[in-house]
PDB file of N, CA and C in Angstrom:
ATOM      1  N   UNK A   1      21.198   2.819  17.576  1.00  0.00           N
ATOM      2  CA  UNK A   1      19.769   3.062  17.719  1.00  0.00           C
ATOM      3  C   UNK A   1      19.011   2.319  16.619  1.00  0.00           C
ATOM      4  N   UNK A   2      18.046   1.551  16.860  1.00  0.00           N
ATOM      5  CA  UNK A   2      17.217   1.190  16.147  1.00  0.00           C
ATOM      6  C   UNK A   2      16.557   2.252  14.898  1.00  0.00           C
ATOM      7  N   UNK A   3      16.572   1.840  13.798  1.00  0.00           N
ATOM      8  CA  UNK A   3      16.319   2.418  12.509  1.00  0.00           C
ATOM      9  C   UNK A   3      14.995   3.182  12.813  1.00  0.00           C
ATOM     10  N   UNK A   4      13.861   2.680  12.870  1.00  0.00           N
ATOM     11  CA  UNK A   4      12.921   3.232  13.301  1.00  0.00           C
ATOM     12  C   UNK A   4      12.582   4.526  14.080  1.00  0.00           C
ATOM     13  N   UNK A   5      13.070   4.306  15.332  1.00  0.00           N
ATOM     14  CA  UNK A   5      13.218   5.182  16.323  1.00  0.00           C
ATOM     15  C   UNK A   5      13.893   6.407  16.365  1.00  0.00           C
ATOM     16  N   UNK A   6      15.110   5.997  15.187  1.00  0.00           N
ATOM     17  CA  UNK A   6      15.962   7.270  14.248  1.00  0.00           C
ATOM     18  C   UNK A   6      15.718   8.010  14.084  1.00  0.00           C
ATOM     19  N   UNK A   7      14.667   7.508  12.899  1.00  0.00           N
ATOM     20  CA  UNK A   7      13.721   7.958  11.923  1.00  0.00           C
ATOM     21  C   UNK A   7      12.588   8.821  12.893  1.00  0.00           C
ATOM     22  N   UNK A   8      11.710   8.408  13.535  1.00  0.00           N
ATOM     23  CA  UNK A   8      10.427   9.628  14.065  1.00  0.00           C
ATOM     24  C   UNK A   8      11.688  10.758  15.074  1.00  0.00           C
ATOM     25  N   UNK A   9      12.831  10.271  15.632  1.00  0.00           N
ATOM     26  CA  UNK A   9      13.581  11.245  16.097  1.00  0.00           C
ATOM     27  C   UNK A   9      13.719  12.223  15.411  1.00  0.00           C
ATOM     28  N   UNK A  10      14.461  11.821  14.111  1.00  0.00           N
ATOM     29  CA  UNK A  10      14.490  12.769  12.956  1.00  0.00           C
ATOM     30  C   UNK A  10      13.458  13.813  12.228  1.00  0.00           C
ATOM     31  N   UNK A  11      12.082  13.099  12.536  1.00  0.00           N
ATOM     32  CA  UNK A  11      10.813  13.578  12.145  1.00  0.00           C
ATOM     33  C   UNK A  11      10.595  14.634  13.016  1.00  0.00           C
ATOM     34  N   UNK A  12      10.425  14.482  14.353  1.00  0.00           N
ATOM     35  CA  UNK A  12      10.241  15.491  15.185  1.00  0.00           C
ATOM     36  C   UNK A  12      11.377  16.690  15.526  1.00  0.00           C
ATOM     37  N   UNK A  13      12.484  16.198  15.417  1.00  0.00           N
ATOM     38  CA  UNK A  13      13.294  17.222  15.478  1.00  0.00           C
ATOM     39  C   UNK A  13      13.223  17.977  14.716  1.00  0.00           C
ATOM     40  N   UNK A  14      12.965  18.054  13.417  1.00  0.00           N
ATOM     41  CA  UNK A  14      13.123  18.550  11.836  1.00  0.00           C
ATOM     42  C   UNK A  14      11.516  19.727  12.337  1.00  0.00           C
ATOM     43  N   UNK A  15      10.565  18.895  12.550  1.00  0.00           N
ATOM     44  CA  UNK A  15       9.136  19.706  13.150  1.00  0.00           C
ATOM     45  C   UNK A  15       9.285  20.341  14.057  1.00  0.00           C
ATOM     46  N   UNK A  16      10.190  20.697  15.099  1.00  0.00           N
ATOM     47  CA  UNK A  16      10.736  21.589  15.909  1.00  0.00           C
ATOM     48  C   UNK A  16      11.220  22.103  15.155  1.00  0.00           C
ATOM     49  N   UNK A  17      12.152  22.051  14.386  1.00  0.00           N
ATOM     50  CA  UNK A  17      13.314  22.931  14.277  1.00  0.00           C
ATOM     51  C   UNK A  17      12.399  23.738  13.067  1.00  0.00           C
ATOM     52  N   UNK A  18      11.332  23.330  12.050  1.00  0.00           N
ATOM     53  CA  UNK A  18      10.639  24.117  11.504  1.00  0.00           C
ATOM     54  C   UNK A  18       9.958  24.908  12.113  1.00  0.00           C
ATOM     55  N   UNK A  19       8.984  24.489  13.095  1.00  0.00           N
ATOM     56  CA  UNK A  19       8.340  25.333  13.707  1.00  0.00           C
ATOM     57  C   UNK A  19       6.525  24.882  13.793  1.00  0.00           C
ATOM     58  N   UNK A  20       7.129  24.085  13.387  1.00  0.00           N
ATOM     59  CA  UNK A  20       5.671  22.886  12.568  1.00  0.00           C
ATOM     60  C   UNK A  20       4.873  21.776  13.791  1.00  0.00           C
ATOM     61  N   UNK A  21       6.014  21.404  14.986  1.00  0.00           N
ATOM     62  CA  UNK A  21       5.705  20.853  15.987  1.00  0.00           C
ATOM     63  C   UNK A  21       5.729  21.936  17.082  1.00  0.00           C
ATOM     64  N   UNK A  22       5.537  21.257  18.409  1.00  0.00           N
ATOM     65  CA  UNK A  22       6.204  22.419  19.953  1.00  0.00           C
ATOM     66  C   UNK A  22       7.550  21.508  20.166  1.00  0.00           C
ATOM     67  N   UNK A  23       8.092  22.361  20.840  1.00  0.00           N
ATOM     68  CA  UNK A  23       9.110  21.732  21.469  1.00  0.00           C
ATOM     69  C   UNK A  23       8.935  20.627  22.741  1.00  0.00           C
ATOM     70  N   UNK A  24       9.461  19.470  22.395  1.00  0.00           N
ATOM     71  CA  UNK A  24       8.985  18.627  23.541  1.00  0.00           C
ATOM     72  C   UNK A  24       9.935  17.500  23.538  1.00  0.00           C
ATOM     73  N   UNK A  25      10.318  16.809  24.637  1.00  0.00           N
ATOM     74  CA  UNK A  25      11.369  16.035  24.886  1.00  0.00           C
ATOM     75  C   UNK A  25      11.083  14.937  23.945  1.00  0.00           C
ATOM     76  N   UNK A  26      12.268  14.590  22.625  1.00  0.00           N
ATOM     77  CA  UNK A  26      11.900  14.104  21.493  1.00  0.00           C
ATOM     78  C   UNK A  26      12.023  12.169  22.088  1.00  0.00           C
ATOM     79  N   UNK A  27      13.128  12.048  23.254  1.00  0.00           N
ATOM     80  CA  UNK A  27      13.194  11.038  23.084  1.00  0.00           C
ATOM     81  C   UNK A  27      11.676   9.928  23.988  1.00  0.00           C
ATOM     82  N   UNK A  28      11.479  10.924  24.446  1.00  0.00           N
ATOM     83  CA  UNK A  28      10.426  10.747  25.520  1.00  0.00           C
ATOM     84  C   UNK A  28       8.768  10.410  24.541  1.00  0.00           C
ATOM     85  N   UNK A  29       8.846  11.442  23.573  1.00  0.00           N
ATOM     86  CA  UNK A  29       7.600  11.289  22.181  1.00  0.00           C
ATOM     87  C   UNK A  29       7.934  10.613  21.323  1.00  0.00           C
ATOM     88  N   UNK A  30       9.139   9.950  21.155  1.00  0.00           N
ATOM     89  CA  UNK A  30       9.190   8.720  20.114  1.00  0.00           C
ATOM     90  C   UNK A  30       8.830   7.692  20.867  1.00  0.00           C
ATOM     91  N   UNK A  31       8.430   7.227  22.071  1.00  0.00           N
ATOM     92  CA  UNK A  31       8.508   6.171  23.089  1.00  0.00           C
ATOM     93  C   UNK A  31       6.731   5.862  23.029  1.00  0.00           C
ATOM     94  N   UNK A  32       6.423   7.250  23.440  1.00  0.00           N
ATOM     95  CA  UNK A  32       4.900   7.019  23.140  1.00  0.00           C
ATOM     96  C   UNK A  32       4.353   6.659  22.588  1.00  0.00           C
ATOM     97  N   UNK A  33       4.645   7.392  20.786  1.00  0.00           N
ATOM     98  CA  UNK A  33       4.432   7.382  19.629  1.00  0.00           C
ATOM     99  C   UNK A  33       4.571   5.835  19.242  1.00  0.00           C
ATOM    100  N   UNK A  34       5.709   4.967  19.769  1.00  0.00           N
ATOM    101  CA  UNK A  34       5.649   3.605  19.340  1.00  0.00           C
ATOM    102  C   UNK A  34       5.087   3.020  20.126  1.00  0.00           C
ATOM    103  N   UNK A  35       4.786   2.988  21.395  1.00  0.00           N
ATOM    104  CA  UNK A  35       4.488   2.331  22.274  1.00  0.00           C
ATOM    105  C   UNK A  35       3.138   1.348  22.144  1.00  0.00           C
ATOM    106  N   UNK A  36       2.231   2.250  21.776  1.00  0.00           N
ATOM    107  CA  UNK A  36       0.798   1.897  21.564  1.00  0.00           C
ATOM    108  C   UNK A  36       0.832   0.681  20.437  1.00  0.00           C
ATOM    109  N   UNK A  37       1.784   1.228  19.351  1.00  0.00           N
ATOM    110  CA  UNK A  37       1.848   0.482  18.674  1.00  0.00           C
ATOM    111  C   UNK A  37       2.312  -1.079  18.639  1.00  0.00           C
ATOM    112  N   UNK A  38       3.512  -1.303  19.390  1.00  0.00           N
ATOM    113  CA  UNK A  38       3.633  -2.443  19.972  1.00  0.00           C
ATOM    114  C   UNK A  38       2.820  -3.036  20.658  1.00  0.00           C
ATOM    115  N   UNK A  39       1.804  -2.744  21.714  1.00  0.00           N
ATOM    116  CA  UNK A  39       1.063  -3.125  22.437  1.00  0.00           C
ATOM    117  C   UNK A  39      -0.371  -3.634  21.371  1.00  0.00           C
ATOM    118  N   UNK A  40      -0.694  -2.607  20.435  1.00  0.00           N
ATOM    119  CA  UNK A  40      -1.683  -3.408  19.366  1.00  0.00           C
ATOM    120  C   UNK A  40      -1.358  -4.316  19.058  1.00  0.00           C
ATOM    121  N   UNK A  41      -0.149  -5.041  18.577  1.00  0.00           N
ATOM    122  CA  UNK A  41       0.690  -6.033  17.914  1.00  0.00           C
ATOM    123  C   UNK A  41       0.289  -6.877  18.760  1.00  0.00           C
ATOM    124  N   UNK A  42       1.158  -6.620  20.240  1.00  0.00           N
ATOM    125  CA  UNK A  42       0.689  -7.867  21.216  1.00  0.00           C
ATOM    126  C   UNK A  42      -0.953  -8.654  21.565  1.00  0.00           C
ATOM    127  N   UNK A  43      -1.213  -7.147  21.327  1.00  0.00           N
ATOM    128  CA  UNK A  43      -2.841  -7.721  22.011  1.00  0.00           C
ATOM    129  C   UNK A  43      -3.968  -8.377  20.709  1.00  0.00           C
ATOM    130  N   UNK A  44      -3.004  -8.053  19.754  1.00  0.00           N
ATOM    131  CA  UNK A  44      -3.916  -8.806  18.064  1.00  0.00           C
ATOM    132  C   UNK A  44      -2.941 -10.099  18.112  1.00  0.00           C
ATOM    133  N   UNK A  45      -2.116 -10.512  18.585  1.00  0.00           N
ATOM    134  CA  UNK A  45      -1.290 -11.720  18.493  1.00  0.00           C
ATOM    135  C   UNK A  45      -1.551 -12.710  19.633  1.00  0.00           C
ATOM    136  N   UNK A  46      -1.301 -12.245  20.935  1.00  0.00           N
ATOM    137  CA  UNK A  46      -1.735 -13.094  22.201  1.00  0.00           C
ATOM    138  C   UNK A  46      -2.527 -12.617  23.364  1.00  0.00           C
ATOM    139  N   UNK A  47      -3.205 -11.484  23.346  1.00  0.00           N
ATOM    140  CA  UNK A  47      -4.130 -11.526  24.268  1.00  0.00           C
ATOM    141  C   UNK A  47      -5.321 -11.845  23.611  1.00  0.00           C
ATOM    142  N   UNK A  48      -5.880 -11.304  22.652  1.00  0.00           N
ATOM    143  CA  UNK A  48      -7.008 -11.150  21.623  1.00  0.00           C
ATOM    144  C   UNK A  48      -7.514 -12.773  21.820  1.00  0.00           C
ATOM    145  N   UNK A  49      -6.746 -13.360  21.088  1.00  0.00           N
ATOM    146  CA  UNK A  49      -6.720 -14.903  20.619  1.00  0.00           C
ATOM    147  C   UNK A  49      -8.021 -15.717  22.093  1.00  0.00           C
ATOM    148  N   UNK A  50      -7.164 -14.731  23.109  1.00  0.00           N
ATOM    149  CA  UNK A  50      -7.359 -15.548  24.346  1.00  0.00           C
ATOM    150  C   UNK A  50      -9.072 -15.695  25.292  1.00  0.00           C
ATOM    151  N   UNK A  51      -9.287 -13.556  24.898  1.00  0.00           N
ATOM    152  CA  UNK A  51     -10.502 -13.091  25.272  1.00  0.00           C
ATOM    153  C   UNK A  51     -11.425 -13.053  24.239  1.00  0.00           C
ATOM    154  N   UNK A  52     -12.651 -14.110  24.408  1.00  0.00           N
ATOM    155  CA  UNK A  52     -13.811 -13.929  23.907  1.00  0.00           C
ATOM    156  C   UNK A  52     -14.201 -12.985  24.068  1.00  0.00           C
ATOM    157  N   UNK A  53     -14.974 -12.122  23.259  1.00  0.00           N
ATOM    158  CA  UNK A  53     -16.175 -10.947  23.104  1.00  0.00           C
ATOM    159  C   UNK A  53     -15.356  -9.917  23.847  1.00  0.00           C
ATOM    160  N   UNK A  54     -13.327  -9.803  23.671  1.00  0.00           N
ATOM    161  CA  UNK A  54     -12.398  -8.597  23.575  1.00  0.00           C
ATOM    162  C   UNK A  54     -12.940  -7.617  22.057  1.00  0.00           C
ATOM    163  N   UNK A  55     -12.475  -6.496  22.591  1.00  0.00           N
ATOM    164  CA  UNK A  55     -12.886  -5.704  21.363  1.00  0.00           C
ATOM    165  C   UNK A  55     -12.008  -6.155  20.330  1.00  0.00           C
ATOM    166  N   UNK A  56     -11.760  -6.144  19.255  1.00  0.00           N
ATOM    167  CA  UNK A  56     -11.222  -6.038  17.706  1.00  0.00           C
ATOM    168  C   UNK A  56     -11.498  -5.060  16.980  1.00  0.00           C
ATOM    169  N   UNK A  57     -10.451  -3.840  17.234  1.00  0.00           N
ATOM    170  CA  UNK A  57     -10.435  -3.233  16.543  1.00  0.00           C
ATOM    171  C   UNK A  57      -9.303  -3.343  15.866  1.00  0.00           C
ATOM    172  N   UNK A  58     -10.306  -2.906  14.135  1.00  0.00           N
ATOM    173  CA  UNK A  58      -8.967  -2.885  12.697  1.00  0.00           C
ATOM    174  C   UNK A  58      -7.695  -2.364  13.041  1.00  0.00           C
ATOM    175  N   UNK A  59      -7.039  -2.455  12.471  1.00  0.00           N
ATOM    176  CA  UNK A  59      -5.212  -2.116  12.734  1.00  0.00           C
ATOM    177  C   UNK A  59      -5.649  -0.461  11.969  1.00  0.00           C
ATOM    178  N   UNK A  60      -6.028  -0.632  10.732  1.00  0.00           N
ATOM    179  CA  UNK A  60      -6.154   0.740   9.897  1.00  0.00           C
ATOM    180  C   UNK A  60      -6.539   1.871  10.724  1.00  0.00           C
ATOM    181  N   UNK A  61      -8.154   1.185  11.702  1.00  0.00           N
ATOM    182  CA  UNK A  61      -8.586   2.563  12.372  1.00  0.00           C
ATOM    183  C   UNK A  61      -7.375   2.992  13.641  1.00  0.00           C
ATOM    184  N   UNK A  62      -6.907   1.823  14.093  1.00  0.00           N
ATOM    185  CA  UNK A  62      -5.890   2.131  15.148  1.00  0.00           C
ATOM    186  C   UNK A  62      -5.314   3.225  15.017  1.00  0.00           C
ATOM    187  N   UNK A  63      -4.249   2.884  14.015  1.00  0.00           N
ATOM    188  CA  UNK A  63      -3.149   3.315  13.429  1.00  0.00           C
ATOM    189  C   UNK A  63      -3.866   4.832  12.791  1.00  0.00           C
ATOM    190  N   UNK A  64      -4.626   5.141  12.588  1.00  0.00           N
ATOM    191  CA  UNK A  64      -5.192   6.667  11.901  1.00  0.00           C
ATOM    192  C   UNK A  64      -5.506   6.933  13.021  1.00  0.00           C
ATOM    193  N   UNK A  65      -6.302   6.622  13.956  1.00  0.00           N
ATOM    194  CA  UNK A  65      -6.618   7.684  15.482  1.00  0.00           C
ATOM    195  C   UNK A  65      -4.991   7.873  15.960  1.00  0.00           C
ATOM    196  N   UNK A  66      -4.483   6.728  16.158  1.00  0.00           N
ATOM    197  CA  UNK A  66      -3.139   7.093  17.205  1.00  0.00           C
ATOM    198  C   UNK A  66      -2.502   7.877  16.415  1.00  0.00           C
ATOM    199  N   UNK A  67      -2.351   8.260  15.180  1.00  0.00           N
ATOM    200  CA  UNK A  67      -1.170   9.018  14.427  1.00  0.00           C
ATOM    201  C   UNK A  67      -2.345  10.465  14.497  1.00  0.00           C
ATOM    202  N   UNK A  68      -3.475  10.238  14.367  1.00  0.00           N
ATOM    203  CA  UNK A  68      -3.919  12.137  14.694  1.00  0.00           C
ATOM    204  C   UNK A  68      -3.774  12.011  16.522  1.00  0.00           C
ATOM    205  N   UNK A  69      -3.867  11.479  17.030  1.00  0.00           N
ATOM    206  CA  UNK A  69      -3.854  12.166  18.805  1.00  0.00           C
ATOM    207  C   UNK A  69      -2.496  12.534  18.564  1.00  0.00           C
ATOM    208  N   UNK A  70      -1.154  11.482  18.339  1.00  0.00           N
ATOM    209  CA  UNK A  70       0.295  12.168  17.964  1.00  0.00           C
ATOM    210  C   UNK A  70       0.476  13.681  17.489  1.00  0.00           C
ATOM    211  N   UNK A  71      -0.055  13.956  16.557  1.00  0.00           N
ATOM    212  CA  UNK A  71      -0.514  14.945  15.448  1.00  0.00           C
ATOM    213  C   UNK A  71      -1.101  16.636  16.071  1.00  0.00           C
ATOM    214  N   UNK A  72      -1.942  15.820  16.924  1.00  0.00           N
ATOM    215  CA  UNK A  72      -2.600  17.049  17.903  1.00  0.00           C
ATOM    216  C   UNK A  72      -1.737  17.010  18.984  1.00  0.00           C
ATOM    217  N   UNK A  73      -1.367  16.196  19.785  1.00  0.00           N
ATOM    218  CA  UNK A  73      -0.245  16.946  20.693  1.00  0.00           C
ATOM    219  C   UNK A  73       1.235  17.547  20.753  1.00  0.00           C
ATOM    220  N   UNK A  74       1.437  17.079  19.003  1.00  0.00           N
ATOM    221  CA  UNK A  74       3.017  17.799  18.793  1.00  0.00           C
ATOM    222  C   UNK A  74       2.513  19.711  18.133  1.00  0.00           C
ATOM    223  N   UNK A  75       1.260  19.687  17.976  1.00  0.00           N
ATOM    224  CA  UNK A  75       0.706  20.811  17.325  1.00  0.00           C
ATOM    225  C   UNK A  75       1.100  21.769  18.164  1.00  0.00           C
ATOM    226  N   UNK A  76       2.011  22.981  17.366  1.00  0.00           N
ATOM    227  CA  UNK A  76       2.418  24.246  18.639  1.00  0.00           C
ATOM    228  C   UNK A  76       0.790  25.080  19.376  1.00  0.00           C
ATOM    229  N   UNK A  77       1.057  25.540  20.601  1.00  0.00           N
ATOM    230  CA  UNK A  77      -0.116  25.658  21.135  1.00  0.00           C
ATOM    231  C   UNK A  77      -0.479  24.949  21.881  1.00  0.00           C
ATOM    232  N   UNK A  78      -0.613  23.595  21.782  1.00  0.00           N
ATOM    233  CA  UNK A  78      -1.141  22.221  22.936  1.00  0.00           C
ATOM    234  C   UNK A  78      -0.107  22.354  23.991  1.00  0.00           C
ATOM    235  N   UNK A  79      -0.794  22.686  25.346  1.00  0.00           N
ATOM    236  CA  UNK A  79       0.214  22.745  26.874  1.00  0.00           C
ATOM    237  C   UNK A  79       0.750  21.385  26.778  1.00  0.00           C
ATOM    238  N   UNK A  80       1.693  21.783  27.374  1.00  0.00           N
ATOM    239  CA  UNK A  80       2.855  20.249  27.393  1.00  0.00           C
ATOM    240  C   UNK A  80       3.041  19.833  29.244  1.00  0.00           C
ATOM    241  N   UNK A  81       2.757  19.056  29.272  1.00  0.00           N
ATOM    242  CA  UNK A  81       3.067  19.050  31.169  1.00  0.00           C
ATOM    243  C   UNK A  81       4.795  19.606  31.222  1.00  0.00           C
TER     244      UNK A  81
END
């Protein structure tokens, strides 16, 4: 397994097993959790480049909204489909 992917496995399991996350299919929320993120990468590397007057948004604000929406849906309490 990729180091990374280990690692938020490890994160969330540990937040289950505290009591700190909900329970939710971990391998399924590490997928998400990176997903977006790859796709910023792509779209600041080769789509961006391509579309005039595409939005640009900072990596910083990205990366702080997507890690609180993460944040609020591992929160115990939030319905899980």
């Amino acid at each position: 397994s990729q180091p990374n992917l280990q690692l938020l496995t490890d994160i969330i399991n540990r937040g289950i097993a505290s009591g700190e996350f909900q329970s939710v299919d971990v391998e399924v929320a590490v997928h998400a959790w990176m997903s977006p993120l790859i796709f910023k990468a792509i779209w600041t590397h080769s789509i961006q480049p391509c579309c005039p007057g595409a939005p640009d948004i900072p990596a910083e604000r990205f990366l702080s909204a997507h890690l609180d929406l993460i944040m609020r849906c591992l929160k115990p309490g939030v319905p899980t489909a």
